[in-house]
Protein backbone atom coordinates (compact mmCIF):
# COMPACT_ATOMS: atom_id res chain seq x y z
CA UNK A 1 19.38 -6.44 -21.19
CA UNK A 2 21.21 -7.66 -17.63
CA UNK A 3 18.94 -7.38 -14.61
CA UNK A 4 20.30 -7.17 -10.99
CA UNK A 5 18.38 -8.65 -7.89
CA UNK A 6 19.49 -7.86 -4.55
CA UNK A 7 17.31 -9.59 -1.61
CA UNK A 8 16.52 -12.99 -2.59
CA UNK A 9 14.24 -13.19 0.94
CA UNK A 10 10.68 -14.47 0.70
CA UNK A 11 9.26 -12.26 -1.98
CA UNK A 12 12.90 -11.70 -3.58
CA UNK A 13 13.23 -15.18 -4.44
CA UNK A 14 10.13 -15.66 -6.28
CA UNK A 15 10.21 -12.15 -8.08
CA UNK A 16 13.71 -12.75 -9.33
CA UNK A 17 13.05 -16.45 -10.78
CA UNK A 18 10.02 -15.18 -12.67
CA UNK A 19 12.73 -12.78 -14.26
CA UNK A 20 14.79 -16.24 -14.91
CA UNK A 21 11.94 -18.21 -16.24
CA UNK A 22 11.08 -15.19 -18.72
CA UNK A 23 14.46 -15.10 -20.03
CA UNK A 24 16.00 -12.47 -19.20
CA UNK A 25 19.81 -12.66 -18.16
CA UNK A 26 19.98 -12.09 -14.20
CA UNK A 27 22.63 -11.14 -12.08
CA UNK A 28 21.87 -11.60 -8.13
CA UNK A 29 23.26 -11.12 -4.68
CA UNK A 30 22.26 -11.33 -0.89
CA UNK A 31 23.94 -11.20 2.06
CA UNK A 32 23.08 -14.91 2.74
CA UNK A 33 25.11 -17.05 0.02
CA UNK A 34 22.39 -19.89 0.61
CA UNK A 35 19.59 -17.66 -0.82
CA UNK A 36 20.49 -17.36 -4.27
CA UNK A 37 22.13 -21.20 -4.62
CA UNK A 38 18.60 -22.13 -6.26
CA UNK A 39 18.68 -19.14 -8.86
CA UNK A 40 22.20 -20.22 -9.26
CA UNK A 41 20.92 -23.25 -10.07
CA UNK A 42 18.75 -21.86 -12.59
CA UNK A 43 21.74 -20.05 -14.60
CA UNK A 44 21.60 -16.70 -12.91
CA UNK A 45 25.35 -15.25 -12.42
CA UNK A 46 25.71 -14.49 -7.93
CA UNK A 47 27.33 -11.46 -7.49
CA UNK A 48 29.99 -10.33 -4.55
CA UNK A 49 28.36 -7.19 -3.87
CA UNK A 50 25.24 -4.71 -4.76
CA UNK A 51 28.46 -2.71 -6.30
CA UNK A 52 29.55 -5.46 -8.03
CA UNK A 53 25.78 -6.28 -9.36
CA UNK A 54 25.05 -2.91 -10.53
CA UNK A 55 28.20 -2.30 -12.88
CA UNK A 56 26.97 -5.73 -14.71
CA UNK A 57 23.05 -5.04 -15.12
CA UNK A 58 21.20 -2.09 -17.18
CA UNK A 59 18.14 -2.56 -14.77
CA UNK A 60 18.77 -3.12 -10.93
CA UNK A 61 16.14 -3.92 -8.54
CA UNK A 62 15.89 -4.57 -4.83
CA UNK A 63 13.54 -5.97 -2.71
CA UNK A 64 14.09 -5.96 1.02
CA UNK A 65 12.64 -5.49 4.51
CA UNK A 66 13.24 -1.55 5.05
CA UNK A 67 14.99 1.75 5.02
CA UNK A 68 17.24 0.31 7.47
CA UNK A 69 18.59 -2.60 4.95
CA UNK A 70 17.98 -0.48 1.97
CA UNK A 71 20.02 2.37 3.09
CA UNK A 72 23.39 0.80 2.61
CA UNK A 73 22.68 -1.42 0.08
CA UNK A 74 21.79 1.71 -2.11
CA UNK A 75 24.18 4.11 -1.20
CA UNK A 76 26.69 2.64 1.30
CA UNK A 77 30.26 0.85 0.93
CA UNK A 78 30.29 -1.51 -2.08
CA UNK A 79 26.82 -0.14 -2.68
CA UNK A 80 24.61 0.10 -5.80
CA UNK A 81 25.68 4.11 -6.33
CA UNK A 82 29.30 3.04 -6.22
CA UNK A 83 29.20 0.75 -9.66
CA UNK A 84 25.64 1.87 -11.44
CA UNK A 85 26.42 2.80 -14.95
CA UNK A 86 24.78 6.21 -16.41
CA UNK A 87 21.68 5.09 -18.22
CA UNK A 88 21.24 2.76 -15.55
CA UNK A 89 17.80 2.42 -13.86
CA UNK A 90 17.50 1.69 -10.10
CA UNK A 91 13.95 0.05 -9.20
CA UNK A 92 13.42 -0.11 -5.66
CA UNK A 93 10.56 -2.29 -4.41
CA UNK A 94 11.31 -1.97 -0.87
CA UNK A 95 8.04 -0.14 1.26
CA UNK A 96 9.75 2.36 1.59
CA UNK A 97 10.23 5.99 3.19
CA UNK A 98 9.77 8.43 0.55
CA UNK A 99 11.87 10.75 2.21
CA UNK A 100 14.95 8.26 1.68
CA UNK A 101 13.57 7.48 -1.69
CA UNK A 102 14.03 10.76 -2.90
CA UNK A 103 17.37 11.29 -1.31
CA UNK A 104 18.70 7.92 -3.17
CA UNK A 105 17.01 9.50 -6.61
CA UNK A 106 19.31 12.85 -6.30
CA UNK A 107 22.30 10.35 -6.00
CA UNK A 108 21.80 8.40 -8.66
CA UNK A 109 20.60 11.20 -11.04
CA UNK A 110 24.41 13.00 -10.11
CA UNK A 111 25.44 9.63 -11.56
CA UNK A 112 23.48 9.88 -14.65
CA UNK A 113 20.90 6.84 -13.83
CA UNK A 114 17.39 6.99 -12.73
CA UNK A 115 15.23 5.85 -10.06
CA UNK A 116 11.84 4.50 -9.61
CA UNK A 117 10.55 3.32 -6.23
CA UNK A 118 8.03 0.51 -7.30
CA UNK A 119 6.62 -1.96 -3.77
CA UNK A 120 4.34 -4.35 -4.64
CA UNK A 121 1.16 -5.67 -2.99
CA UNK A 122 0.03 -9.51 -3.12
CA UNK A 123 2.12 -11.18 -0.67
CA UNK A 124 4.37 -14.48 -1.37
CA UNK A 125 1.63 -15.39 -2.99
CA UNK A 126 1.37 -13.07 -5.53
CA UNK A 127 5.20 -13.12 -5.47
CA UNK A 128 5.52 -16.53 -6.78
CA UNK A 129 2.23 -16.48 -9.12
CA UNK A 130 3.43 -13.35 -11.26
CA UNK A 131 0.21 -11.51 -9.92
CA UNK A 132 1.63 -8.97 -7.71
CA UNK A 133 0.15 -5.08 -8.06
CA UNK A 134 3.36 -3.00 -8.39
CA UNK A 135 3.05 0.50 -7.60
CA UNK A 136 5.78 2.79 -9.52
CA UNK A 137 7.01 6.30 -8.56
CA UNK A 138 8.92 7.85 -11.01
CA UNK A 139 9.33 9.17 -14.55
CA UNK A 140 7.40 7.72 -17.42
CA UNK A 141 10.63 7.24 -19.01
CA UNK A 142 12.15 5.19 -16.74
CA UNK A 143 8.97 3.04 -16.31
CA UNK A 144 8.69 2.13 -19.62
CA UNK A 145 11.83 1.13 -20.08
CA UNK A 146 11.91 -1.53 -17.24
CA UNK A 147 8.24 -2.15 -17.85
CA UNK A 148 8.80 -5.49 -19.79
CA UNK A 149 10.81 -6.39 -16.34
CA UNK A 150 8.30 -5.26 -13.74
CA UNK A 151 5.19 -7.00 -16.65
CA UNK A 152 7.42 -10.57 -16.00
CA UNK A 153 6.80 -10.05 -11.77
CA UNK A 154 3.18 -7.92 -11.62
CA UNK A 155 -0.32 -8.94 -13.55
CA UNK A 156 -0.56 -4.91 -13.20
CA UNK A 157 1.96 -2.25 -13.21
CA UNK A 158 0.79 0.94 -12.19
CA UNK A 159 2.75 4.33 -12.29
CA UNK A 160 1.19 6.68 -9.31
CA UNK A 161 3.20 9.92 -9.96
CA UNK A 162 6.79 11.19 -9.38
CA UNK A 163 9.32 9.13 -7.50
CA UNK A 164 8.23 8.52 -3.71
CA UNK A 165 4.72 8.23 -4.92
CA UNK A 166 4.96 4.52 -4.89
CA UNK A 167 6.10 4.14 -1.17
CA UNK A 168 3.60 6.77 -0.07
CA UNK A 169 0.61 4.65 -1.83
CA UNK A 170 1.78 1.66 0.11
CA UNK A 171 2.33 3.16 3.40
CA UNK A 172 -0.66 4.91 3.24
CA UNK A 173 -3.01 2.01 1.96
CA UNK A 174 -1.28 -0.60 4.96
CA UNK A 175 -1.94 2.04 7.42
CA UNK A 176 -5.60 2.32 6.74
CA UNK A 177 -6.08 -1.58 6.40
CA UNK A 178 -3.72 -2.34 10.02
CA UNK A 179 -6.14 0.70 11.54
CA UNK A 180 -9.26 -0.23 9.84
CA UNK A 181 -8.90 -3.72 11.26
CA UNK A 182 -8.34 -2.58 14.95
CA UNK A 183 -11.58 -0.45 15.07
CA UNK A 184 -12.98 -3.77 13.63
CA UNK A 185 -11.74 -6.18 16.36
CA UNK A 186 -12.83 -3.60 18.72
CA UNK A 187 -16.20 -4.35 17.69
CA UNK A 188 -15.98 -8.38 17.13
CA UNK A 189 -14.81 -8.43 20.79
CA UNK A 190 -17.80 -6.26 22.06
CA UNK A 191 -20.06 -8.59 20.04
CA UNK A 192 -18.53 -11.75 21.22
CA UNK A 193 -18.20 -10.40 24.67
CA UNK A 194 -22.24 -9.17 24.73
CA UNK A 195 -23.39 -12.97 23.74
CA UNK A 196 -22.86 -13.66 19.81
CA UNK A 197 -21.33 -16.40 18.95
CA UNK A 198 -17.86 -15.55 16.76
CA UNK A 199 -18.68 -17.67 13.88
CA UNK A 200 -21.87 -15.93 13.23
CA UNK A 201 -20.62 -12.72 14.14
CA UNK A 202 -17.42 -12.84 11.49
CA UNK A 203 -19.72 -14.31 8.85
CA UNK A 204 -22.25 -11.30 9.67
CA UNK A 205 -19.29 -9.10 8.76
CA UNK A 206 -18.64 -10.55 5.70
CA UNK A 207 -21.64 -10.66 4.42
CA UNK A 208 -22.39 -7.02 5.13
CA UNK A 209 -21.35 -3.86 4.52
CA UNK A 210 -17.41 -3.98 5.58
CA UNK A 211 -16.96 -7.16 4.28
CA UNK A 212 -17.97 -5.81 1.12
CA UNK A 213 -16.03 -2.66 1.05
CA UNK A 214 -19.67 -0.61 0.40
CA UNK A 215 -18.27 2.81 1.83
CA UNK A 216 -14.77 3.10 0.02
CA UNK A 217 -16.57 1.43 -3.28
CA UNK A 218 -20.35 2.88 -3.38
CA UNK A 219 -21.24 4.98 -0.77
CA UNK A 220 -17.77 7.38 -0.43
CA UNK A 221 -17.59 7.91 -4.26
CA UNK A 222 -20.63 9.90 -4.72
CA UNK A 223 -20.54 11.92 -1.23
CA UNK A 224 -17.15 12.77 0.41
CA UNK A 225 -15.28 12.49 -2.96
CA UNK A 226 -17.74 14.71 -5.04
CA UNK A 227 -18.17 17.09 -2.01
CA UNK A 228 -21.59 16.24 -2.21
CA UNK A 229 -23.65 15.39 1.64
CA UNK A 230 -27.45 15.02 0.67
CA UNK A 231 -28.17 12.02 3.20
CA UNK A 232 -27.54 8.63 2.03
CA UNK A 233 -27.55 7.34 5.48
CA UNK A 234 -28.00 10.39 8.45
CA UNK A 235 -25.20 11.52 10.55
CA UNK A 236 -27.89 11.92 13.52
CA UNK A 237 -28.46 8.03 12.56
CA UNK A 238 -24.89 7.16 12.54
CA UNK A 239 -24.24 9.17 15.62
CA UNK A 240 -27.02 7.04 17.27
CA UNK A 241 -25.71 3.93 16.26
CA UNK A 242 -22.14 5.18 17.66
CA UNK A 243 -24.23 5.58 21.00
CA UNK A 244 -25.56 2.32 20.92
CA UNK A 245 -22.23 0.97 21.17
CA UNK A 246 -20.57 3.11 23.76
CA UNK A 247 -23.69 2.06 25.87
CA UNK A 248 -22.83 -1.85 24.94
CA UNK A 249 -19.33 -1.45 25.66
CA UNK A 250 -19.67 0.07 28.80
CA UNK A 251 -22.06 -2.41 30.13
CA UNK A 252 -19.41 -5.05 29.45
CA UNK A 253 -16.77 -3.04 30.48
CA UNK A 254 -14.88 -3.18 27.21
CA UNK A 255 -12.51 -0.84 26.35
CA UNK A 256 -13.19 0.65 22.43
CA UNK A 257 -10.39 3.48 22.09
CA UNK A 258 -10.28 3.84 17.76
CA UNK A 259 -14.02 3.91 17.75
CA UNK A 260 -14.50 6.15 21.17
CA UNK A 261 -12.52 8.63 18.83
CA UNK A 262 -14.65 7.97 16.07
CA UNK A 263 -17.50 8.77 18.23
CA UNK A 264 -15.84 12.24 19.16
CA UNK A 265 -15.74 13.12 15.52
CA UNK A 266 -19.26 12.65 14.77
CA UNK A 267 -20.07 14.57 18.28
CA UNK A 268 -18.17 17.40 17.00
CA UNK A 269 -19.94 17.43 13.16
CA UNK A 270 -23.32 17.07 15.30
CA UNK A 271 -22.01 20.06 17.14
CA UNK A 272 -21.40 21.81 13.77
CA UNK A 273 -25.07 21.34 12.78
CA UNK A 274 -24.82 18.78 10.32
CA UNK A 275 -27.44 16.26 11.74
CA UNK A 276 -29.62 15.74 8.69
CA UNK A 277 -26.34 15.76 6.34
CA UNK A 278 -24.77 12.66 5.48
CA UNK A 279 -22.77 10.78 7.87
CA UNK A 280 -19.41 10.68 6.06
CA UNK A 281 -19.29 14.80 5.97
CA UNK A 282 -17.60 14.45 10.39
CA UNK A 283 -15.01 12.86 7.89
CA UNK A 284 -14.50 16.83 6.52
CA UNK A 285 -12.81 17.64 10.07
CA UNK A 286 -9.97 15.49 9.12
CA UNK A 287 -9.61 17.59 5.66
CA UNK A 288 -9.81 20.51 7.89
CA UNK A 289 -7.15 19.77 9.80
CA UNK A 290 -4.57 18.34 6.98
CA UNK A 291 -5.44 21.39 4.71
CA UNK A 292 -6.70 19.05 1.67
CA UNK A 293 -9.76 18.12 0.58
CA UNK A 294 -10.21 14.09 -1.25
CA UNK A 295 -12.29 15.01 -4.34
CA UNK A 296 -11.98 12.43 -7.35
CA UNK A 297 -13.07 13.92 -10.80
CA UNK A 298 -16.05 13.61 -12.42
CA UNK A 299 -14.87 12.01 -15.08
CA UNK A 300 -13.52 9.01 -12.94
CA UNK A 301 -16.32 5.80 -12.05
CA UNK A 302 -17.82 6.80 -8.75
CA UNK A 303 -19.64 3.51 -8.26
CA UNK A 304 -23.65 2.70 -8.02
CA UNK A 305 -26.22 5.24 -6.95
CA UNK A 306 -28.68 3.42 -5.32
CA UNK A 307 -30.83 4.67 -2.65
CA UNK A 308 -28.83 3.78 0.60
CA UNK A 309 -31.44 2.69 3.44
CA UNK A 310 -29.98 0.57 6.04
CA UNK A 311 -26.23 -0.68 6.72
C-alpha cells in the first residue's frame, strides 16, 4: 500500500519519516524541493505535484498550515482531486475549517474516494516521537483502513464522528486553551502587579486548582455535565470571590476584560436566584443562548466525588 505526503513543514517532516521508518512505501511532495531531499534520502519517491502524488498512492495525506494552503492543494490545478484513484482515501490533518472539509469530502466522494479530516495534537514533539493524539472525522470504514498508517504517526487514534468532526474538536479545544490562558494572565498580572512575587505566584497556580485541571476533570463532571447544581462550591461564594478581584484590579488600575465578563455572568445567575446553587450553573446562560445543553452520560467516568470545600 503507497502513501502520499504533501507538506513536509515542521510536523510534515517528522510524520512522513515515521511512515518511512515503518515501512511503508511513500510517495512525497512540497512546494519547497529542499524539504523532502532528506526523505529522499531515506528512499521515499518526490513527486511533481499533489496530482501527480495522488494517482501513485492508495492513502494520501496532508499536513499543512491552513484552509488557505489546503484549498488548492486539494482541489485546485494539478491538485489531489485531479489524479486520486476511486478507492482512494484522502486524510487531511490540516486544523482545519469544517466547512471546507466537507466541501472537499463531496468532491472526492463524486470521484469515488473518501475523506477523513484527522489534525493531530502534540506539537513537533509529538510529531517526531510517534506520540501525537490524532483526531479523525469520518467513516469507520475509511478509518480503519488507513488506521495502520495514522497507528505508525499517533500513540492514539481517535475517531470523533462524521467528517468535519475532527477539525471542529481541534478548533474548539485551541480556542478554549488560547482563551482560558488570557483570563489567566489577566489574573497573574493583577497578582504580580498587587505585590506577589511571579515565581511564587505561577508555582501557586500550578499547584492548585487550574494547574490541575480540577473543574474540567472533578468538579464539572458531576454538576454541569449531569445537570446536577447541589453546591459543591456556592455561586454567592464564587460571585464574592469575583468581587474581590474587581476591587483588586481597580485599585491597581488594571484592566481585566475576559474575567469582567465572567463577572457579568455570575451577576446575571445571582440575578436569576441561584445564590445557594452551585457556581458552575451561570455557565447554563451560555447553553441558553447556543440552544444545547453539555450533558455526558451516565455511563461515562465523571471523575471523584469528594466533598469540594475550598479552591
Amino acid at each position: 500500500m503507497r502513501v502520499g505526503f504533501v507538506g513536509i513543514g515542521k510536523m510534515g517532516r517528522h510524520m512522513a519519516a515515521r511512515l518511512v521508518n515503518a515501512g511503508f512505501p511513500l510517495t512525497v511532495h512540497d512546494v519547497r524541493s529542499d524539504a523532502v531531499k532528506a526523505l529522499a534520502d531515506m528512499g521515499a519517491v518526490v513527486a511533481d505535484s499533489p496530482r501527480r502524488l495522488a494517482e501513485q498512492c492508495e492513502i494520501i495525506c496532508s499536513c499543512l498550515p491552513g484552509p488557505a494552503e489546503m484549498e488548492p492543494v486539494a482541489i485546485g490545478p494539478d491538485g489531489i482531486l485531479e489524479g486520486i484513484r476511486p478507492g482512494s482515501v484522502y486524510v487531511d490533518h490540516t486544523t482545519n475549517s469544517p466547512i471546507l472539509v466537507r466541501r472537499v469530502q463531496r468532491m472526492m466522494l463524486e470521484k469515488g474516494a473518501s475523506m477523513l479530516d484527522a489534525p493531530v495534537s502534540g506539537g513537533v514533539t509529538g510529531a517526531e516521537k510517534g506520540t501525537l493524539t490524532i483526531q479523525v472525522g469520518g467513516a469507520e470504514g475509511a478509518l480503519e483502513r488507513c488506521r495502520p498508517v495514522l497507528s505508525a504517526m499517533a500513540s492514539t487514534v481517535l475517531r470523533v464522528g462524521d467528517i468535519g468532526a475532527g477539525c471542529i474538536c481541534k478548533i474548539t479545544h485551541n480556542c478554549a486553551v488560547f482563551s482560558a490562558n488570557l483570563a489567566m494572565m489577566e489574573c497573574l498580572t493583577l497578582g504580580v502587579k498587587a505585590g506577589v512575587d511571579p515565581s511564587t505566584l505561577v508555582e501557586l497556580f500550578q499547584k492548585s486548582g487550574i494547574g490541575r485541571n480540577h473543574d474540567l476533570q472533578v468538579s464539572l463532571p458531576v454538576t454541569l455535565f449531569q445537570g446536577v447544581f447541589e453546591p459543591r462550591f456556592a455561586l454567592q461564594t464564587a460571585a464574592k470571590d469575583m468581587g474581590l478581584a474587581a476591587e483588586l484590579a481597580r485599585a491597581f488600575d488594571l484592566p481585566m476584560r475576559v474575567t469582567g465578563i465572567c463577572a457579568q455572568e455570575m451577576d446575571e445567575a445571582m440575578a436569576r436566584g441561584w445564590a445557594e446553587k452551585d457556581h458552575s450553573i451561570y455557565l447554563t446562560i451560555q447553553e441558553e443562548r447556543a440552544g444545547v445543553q453539555i450533558r455526558v452520560r451516565k455511563d461515562q467516568p465523571a471523575g471523584p466525588k469528594g466533598e469540594e470545600k475550598t479552591r
